[in-house]
PDB file of N, CA and C in Angstrom:
ATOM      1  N   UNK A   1     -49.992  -3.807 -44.395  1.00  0.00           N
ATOM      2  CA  UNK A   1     -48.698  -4.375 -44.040  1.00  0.00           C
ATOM      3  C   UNK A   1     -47.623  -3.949 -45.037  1.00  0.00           C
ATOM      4  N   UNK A   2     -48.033  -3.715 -46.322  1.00  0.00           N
ATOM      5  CA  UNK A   2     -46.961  -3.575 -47.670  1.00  0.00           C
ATOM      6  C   UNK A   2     -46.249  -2.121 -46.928  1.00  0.00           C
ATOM      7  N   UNK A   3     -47.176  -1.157 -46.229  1.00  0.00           N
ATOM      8  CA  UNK A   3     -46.646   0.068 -46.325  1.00  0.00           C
ATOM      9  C   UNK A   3     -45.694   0.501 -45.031  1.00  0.00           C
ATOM     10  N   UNK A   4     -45.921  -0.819 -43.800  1.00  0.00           N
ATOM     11  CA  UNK A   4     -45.024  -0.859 -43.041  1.00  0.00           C
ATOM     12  C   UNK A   4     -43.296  -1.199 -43.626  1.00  0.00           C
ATOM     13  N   UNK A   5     -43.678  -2.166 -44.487  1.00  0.00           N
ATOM     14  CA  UNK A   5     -42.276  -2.835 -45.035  1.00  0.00           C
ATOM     15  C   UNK A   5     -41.375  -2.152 -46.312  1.00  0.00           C
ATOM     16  N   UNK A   6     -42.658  -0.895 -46.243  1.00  0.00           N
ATOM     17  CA  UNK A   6     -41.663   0.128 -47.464  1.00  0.00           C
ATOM     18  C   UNK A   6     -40.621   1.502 -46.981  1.00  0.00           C
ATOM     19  N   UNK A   7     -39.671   1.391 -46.772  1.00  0.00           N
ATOM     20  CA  UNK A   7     -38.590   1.955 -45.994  1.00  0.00           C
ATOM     21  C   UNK A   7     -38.996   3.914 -46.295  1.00  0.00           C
ATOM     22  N   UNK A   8     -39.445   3.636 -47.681  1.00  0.00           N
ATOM     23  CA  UNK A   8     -39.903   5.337 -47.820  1.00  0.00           C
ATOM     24  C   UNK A   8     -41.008   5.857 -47.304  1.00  0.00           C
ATOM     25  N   UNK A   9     -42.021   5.107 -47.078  1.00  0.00           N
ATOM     26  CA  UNK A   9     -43.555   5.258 -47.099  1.00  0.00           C
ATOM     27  C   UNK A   9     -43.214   5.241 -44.836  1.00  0.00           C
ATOM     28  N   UNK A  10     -42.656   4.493 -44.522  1.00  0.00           N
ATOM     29  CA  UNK A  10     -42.603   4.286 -42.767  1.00  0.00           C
ATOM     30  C   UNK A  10     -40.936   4.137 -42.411  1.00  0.00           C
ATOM     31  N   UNK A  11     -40.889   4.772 -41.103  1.00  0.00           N
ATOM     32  CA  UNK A  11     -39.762   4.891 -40.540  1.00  0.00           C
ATOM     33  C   UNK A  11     -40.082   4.082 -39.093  1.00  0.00           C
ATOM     34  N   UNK A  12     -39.093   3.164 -39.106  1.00  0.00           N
ATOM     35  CA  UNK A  12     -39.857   2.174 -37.800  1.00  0.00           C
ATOM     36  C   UNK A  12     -38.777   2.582 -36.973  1.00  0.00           C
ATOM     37  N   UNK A  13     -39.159   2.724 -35.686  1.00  0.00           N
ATOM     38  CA  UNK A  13     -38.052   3.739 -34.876  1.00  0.00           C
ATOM     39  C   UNK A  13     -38.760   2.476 -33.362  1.00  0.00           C
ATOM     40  N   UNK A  14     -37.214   2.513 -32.508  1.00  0.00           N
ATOM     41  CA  UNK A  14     -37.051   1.930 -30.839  1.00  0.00           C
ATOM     42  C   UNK A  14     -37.006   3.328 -30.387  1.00  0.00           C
ATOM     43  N   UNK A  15     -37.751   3.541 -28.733  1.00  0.00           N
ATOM     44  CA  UNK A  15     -36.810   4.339 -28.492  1.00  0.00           C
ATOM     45  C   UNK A  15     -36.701   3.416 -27.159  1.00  0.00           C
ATOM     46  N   UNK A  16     -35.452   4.048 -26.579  1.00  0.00           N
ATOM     47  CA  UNK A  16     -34.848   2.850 -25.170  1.00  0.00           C
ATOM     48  C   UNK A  16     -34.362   3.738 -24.532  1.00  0.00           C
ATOM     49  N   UNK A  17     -33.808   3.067 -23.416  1.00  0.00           N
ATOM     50  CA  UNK A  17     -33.380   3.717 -22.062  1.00  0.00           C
ATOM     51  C   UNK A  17     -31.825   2.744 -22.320  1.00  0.00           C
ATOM     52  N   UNK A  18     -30.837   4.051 -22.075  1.00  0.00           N
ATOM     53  CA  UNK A  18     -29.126   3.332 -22.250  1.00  0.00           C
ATOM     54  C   UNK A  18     -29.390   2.015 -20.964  1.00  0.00           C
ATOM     55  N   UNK A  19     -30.363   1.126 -20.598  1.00  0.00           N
ATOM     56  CA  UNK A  19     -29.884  -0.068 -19.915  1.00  0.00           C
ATOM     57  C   UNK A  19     -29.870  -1.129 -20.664  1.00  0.00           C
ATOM     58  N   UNK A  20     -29.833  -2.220 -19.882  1.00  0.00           N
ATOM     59  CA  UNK A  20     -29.518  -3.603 -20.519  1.00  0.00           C
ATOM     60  C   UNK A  20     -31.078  -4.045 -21.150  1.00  0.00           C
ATOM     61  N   UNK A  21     -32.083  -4.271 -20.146  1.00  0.00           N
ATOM     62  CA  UNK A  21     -33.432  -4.777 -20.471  1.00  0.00           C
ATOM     63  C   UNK A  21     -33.975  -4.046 -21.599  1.00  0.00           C
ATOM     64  N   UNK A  22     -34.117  -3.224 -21.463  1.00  0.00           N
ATOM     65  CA  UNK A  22     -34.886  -2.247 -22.766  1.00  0.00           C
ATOM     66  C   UNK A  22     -34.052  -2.538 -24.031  1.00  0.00           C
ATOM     67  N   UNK A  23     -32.970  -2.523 -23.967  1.00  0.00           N
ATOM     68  CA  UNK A  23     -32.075  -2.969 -25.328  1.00  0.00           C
ATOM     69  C   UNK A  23     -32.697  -4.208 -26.250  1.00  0.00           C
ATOM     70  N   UNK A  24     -32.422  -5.401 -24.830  1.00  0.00           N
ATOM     71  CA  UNK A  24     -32.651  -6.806 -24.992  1.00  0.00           C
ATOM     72  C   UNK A  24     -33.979  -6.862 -25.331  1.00  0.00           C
ATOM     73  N   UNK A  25     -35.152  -5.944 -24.929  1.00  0.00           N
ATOM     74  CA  UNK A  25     -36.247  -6.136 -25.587  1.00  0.00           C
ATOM     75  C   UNK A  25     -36.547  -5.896 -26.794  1.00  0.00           C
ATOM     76  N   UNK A  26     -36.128  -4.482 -26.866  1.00  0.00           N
ATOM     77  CA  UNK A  26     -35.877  -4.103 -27.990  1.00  0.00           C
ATOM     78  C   UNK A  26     -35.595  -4.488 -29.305  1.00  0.00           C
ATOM     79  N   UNK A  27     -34.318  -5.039 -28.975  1.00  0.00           N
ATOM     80  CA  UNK A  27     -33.921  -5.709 -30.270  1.00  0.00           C
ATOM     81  C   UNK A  27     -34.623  -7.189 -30.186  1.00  0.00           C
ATOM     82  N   UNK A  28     -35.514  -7.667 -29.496  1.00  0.00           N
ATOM     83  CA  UNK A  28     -36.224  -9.326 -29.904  1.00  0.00           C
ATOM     84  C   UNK A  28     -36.952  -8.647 -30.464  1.00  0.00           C
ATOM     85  N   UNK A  29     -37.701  -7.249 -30.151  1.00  0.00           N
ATOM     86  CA  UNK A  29     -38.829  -7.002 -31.473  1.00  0.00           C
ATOM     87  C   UNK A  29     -38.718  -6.090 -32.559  1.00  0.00           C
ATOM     88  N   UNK A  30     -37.491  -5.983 -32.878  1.00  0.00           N
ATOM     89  CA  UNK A  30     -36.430  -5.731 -33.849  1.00  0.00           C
ATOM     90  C   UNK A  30     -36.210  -7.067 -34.563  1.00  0.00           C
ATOM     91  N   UNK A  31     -35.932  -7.879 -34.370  1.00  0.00           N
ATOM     92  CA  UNK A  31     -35.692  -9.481 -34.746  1.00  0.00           C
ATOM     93  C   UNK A  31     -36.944  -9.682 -35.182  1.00  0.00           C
ATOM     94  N   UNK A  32     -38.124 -10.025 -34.459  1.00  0.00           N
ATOM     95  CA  UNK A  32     -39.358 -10.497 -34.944  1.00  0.00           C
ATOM     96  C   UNK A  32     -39.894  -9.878 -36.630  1.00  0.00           C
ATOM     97  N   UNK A  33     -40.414  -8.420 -35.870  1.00  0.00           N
ATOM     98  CA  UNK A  33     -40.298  -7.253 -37.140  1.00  0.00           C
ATOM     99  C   UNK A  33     -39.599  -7.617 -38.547  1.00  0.00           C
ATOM    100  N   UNK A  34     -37.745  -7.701 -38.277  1.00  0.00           N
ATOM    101  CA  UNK A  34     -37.411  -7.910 -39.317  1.00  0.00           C
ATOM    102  C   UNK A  34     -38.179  -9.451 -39.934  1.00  0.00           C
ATOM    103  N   UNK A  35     -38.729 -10.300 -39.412  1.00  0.00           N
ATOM    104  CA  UNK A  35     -38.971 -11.607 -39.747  1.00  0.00           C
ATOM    105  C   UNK A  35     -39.894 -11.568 -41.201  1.00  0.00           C
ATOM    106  N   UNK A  36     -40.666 -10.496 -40.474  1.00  0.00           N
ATOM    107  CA  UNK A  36     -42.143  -9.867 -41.377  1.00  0.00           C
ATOM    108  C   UNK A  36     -41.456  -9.158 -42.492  1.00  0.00           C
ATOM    109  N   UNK A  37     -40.356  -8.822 -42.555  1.00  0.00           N
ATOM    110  CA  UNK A  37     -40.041  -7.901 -43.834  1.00  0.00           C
ATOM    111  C   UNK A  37     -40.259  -6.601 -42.821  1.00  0.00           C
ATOM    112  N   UNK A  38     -40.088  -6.372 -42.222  1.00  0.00           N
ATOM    113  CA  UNK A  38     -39.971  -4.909 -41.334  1.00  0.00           C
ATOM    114  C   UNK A  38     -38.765  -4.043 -41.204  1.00  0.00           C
ATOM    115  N   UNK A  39     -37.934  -3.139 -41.825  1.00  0.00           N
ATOM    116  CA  UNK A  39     -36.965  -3.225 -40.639  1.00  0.00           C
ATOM    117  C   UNK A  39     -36.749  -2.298 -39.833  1.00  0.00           C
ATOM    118  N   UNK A  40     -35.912  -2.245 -39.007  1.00  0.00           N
ATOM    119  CA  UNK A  40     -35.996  -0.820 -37.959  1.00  0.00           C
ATOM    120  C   UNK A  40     -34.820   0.158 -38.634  1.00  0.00           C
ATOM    121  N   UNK A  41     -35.230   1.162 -38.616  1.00  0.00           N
ATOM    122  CA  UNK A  41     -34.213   2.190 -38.975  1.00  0.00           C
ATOM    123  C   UNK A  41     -33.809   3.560 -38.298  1.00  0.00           C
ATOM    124  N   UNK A  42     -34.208   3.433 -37.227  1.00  0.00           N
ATOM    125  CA  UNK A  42     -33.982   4.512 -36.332  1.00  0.00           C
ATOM    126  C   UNK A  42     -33.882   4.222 -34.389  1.00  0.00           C
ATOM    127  N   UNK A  43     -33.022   4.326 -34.038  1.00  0.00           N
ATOM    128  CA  UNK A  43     -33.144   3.682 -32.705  1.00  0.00           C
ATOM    129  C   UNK A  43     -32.592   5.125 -31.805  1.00  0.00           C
ATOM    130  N   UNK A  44     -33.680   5.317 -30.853  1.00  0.00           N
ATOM    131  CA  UNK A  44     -33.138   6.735 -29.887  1.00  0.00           C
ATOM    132  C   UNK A  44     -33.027   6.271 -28.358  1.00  0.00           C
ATOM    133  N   UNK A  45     -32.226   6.338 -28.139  1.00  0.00           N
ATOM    134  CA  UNK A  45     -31.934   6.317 -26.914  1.00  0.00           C
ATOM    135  C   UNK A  45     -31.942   7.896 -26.154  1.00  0.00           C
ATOM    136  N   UNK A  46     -33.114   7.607 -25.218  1.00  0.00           N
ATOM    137  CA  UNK A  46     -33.808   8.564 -24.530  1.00  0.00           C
ATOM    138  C   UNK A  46     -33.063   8.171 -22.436  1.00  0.00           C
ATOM    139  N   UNK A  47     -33.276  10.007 -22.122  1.00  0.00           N
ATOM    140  CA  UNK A  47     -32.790  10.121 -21.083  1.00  0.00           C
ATOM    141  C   UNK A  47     -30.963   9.892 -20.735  1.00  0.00           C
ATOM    142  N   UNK A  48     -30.177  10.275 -21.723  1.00  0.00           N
ATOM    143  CA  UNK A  48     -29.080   9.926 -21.721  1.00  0.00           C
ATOM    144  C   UNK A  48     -28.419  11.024 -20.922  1.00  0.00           C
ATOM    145  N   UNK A  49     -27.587  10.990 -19.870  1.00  0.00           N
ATOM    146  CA  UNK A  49     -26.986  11.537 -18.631  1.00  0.00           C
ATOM    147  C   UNK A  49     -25.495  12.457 -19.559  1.00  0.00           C
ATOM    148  N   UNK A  50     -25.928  14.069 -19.999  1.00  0.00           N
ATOM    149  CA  UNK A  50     -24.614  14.435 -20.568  1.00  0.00           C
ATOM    150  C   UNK A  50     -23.349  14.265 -19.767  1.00  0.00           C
ATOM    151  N   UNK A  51     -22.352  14.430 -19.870  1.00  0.00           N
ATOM    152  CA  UNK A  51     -20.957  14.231 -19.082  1.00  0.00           C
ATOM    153  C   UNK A  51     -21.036  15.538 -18.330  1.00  0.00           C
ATOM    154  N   UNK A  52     -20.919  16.583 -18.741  1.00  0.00           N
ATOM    155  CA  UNK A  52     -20.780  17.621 -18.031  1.00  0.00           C
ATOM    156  C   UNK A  52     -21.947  18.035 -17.145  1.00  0.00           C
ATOM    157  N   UNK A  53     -23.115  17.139 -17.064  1.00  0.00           N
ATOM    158  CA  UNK A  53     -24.096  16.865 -15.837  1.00  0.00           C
ATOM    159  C   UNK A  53     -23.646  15.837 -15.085  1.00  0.00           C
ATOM    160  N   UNK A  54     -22.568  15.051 -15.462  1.00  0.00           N
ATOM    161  CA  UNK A  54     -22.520  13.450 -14.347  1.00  0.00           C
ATOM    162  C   UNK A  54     -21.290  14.719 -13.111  1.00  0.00           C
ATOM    163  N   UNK A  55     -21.427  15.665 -12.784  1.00  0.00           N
ATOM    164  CA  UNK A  55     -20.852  15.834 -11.674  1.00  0.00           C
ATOM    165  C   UNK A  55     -20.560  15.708 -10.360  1.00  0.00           C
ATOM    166  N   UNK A  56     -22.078  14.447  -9.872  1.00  0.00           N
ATOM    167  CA  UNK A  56     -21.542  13.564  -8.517  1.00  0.00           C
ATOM    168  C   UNK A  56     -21.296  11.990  -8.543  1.00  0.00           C
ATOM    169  N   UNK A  57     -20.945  11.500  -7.767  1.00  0.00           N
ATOM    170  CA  UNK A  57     -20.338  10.593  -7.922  1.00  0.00           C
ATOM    171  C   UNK A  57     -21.594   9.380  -8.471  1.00  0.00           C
ATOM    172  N   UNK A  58     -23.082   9.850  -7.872  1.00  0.00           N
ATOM    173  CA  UNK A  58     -23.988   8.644  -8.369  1.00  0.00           C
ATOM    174  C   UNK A  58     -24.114   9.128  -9.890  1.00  0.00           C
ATOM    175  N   UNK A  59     -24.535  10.051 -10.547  1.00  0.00           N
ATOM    176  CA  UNK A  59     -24.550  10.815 -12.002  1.00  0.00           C
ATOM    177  C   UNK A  59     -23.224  10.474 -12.881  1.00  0.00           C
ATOM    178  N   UNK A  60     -21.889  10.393 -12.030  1.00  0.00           N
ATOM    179  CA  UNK A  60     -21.173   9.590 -12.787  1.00  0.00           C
ATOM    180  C   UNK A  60     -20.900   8.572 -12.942  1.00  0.00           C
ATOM    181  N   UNK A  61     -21.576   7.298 -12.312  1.00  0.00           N
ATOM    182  CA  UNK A  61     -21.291   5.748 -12.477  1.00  0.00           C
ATOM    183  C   UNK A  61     -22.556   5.913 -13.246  1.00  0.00           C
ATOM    184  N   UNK A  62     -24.005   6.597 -13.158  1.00  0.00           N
ATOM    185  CA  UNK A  62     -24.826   6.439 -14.401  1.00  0.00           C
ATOM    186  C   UNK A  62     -24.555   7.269 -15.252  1.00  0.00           C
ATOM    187  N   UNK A  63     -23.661   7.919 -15.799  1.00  0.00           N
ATOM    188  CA  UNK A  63     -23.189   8.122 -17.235  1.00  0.00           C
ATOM    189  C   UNK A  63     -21.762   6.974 -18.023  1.00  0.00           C
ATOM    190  N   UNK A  64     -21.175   6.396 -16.707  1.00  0.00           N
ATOM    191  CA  UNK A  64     -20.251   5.301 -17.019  1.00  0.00           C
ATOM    192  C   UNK A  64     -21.547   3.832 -17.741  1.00  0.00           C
ATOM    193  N   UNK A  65     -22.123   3.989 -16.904  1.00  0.00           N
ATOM    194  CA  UNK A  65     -22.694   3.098 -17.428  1.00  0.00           C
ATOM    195  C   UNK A  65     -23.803   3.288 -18.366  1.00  0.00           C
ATOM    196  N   UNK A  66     -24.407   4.281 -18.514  1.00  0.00           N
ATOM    197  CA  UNK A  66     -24.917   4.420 -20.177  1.00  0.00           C
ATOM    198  C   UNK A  66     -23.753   4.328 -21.328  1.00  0.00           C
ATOM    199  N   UNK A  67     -22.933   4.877 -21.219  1.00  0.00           N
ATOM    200  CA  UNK A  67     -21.680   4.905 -22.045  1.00  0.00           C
ATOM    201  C   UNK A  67     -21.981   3.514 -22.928  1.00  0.00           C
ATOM    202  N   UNK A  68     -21.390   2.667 -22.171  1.00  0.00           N
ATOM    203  CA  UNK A  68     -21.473   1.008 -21.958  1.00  0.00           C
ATOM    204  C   UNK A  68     -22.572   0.671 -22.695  1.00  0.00           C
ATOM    205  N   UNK A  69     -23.703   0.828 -22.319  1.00  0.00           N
ATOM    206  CA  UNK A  69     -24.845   0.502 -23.179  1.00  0.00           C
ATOM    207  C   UNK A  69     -25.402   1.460 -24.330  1.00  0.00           C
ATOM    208  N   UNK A  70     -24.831   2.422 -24.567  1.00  0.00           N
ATOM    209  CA  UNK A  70     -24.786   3.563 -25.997  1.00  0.00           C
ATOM    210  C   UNK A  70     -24.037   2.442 -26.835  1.00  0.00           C
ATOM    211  N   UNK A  71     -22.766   2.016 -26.556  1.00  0.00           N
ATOM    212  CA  UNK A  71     -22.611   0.821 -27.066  1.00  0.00           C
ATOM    213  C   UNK A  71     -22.862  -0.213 -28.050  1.00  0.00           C
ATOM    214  N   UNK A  72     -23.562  -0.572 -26.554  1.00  0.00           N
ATOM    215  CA  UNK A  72     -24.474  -1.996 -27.050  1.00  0.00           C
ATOM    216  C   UNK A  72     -25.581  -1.470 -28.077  1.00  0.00           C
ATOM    217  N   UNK A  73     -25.934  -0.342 -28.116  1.00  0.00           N
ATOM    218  CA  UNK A  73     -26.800  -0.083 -29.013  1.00  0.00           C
ATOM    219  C   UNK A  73     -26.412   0.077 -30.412  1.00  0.00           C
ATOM    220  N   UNK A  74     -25.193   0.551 -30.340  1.00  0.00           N
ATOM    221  CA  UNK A  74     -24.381   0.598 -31.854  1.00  0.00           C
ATOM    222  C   UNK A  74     -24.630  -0.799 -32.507  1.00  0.00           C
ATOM    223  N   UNK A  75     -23.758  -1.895 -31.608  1.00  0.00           N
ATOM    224  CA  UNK A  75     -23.585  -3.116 -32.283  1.00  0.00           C
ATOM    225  C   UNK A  75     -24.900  -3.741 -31.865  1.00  0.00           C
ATOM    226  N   UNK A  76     -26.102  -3.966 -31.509  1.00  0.00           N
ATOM    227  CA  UNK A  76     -27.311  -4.507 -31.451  1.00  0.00           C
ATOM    228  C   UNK A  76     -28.191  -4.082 -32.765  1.00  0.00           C
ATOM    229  N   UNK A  77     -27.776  -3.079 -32.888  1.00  0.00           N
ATOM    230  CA  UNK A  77     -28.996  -2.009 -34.073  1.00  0.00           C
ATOM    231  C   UNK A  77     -28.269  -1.774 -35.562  1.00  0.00           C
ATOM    232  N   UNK A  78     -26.893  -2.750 -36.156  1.00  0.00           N
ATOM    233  CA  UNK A  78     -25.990  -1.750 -37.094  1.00  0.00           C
ATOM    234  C   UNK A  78     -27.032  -1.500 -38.336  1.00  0.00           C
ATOM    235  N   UNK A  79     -26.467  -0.037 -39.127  1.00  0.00           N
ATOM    236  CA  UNK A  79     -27.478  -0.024 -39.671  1.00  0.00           C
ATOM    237  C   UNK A  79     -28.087   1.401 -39.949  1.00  0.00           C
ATOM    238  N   UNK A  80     -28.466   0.780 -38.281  1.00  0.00           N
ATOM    239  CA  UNK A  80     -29.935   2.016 -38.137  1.00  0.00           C
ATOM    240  C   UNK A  80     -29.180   3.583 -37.611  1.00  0.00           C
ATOM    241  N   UNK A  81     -30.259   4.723 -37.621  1.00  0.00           N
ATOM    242  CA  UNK A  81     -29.775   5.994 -37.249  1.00  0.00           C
ATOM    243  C   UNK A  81     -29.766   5.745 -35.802  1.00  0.00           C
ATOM    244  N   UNK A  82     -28.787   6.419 -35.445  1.00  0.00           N
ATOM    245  CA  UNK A  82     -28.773   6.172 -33.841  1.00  0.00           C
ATOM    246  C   UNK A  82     -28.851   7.827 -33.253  1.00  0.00           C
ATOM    247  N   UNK A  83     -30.036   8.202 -32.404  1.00  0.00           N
ATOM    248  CA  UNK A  83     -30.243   9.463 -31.576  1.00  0.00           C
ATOM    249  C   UNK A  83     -29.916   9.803 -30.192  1.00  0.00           C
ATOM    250  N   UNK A  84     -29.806  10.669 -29.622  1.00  0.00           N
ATOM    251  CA  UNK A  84     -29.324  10.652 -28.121  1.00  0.00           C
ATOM    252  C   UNK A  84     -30.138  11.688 -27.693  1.00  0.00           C
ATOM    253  N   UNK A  85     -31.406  11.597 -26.777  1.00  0.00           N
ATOM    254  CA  UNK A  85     -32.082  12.731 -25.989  1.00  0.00           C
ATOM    255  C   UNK A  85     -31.505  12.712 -24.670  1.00  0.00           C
ATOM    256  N   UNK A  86     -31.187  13.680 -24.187  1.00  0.00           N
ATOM    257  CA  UNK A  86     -30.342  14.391 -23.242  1.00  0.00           C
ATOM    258  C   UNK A  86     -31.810  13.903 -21.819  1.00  0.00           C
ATOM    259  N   UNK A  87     -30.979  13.817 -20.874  1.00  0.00           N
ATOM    260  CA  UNK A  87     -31.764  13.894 -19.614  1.00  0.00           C
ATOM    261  C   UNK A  87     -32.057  15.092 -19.558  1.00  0.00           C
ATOM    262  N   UNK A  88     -33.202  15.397 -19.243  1.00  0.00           N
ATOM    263  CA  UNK A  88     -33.501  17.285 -18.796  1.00  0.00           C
ATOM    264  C   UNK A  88     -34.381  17.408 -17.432  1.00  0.00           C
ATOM    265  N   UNK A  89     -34.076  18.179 -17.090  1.00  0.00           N
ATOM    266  CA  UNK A  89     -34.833  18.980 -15.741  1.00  0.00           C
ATOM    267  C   UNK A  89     -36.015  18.589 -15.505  1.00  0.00           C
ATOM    268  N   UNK A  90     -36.942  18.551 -16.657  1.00  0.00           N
ATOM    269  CA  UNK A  90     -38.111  18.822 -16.414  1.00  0.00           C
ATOM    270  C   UNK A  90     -38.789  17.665 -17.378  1.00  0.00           C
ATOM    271  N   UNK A  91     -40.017  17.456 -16.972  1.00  0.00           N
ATOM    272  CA  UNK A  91     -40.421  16.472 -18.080  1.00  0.00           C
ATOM    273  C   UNK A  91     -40.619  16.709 -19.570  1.00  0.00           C
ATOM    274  N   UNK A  92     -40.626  15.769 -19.638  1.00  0.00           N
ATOM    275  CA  UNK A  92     -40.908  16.061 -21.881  1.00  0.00           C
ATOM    276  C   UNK A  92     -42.028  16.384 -22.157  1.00  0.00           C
ATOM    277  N   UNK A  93     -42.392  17.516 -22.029  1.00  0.00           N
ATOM    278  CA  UNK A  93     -44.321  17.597 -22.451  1.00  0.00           C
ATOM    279  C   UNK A  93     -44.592  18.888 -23.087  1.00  0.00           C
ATOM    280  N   UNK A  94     -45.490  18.781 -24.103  1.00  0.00           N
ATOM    281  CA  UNK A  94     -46.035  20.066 -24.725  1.00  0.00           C
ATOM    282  C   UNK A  94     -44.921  20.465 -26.162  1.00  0.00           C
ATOM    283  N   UNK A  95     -45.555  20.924 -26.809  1.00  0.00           N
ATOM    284  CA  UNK A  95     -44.875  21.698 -27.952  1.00  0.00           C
ATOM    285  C   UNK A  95     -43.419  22.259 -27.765  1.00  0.00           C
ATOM    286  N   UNK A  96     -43.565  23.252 -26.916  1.00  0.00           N
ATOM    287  CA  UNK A  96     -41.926  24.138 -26.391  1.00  0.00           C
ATOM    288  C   UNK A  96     -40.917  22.884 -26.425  1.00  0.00           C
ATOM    289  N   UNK A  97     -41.042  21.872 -25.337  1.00  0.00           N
ATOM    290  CA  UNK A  97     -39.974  20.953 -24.951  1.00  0.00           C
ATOM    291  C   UNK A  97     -39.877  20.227 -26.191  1.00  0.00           C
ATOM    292  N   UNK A  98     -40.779  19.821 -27.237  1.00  0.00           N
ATOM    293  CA  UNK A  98     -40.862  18.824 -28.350  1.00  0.00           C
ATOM    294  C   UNK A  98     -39.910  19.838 -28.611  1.00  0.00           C
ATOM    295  N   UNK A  99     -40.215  21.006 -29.454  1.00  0.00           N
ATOM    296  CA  UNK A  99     -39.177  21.765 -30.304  1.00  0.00           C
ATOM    297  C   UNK A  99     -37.829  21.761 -29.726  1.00  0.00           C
ATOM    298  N   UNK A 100     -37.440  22.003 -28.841  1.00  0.00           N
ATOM    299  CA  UNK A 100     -36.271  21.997 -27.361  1.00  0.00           C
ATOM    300  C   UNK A 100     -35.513  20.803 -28.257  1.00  0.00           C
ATOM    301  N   UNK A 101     -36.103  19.768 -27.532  1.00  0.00           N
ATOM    302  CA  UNK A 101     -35.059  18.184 -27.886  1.00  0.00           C
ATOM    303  C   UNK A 101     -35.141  18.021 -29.497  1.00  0.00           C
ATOM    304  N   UNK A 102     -35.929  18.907 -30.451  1.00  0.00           N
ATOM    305  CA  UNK A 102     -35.868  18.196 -31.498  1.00  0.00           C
ATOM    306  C   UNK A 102     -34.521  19.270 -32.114  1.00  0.00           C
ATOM    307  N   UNK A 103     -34.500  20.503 -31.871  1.00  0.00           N
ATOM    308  CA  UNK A 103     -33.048  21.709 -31.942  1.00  0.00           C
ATOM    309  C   UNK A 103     -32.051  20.929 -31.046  1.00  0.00           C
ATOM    310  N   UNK A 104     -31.890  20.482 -30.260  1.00  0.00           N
ATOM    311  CA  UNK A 104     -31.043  19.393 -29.647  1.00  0.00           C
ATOM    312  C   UNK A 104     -30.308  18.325 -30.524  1.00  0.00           C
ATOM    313  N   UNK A 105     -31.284  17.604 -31.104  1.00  0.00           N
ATOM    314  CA  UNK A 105     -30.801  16.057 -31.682  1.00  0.00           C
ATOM    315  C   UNK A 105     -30.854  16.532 -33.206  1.00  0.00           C
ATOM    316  N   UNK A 106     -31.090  17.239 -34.200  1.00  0.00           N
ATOM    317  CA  UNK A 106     -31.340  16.927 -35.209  1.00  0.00           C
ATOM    318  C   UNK A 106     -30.474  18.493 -35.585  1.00  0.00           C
TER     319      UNK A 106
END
């Protein structure tokens, strides 16, 4: 347990979906965690809709509304590093795509 609660030794990371529920869960076990001496220091919000992909009208009320909850993630999480993985084509799997989103975000 000592080596969960040592900020150098572990990096305690959320990752979420820009909606409401996943946030709200999120941060209760963000809350709990911190109770233990835990804290979170990295929060990614995964599948995020770029702007210059929201080009129909359903892709742009779900990038209006991730917006909104990118947000809520600022002020739910202050603090912590905040990440953004891009929605992509294809699923997230294998080495290639790991390297892909990690030249992406970092």
């Amino acid at each position: 347990m000592n080596v969960m609660k040592d900020p150098a030794a572990t990096t305690f990371s959320f990752v979420v979906y820009p909606e409401k529920t996943p946030i709200v869960e999120s941060q209760r076990a963000a809350q709990e965690l911190a109770s233990f001496g835990i804290p979170t220091q990295l929060v990614v919000a995964n599948l995020v809709i770029p702007e210059e992909q929201a080009v129909t009208p359903f892709f742009q009320n779900r990038h209006k509304m991730q917006q909104k909850y990118l947000a809520e993630i600022s002020s739910h999480f202050p603090g912590t590093v905040q990440l953004q993985v891009p929605m992509y084509a294809r699923e997230i799997k294998g080495l290639a795509m790991l390297g892909e989103i990690a030249a992406t975000i970092f």
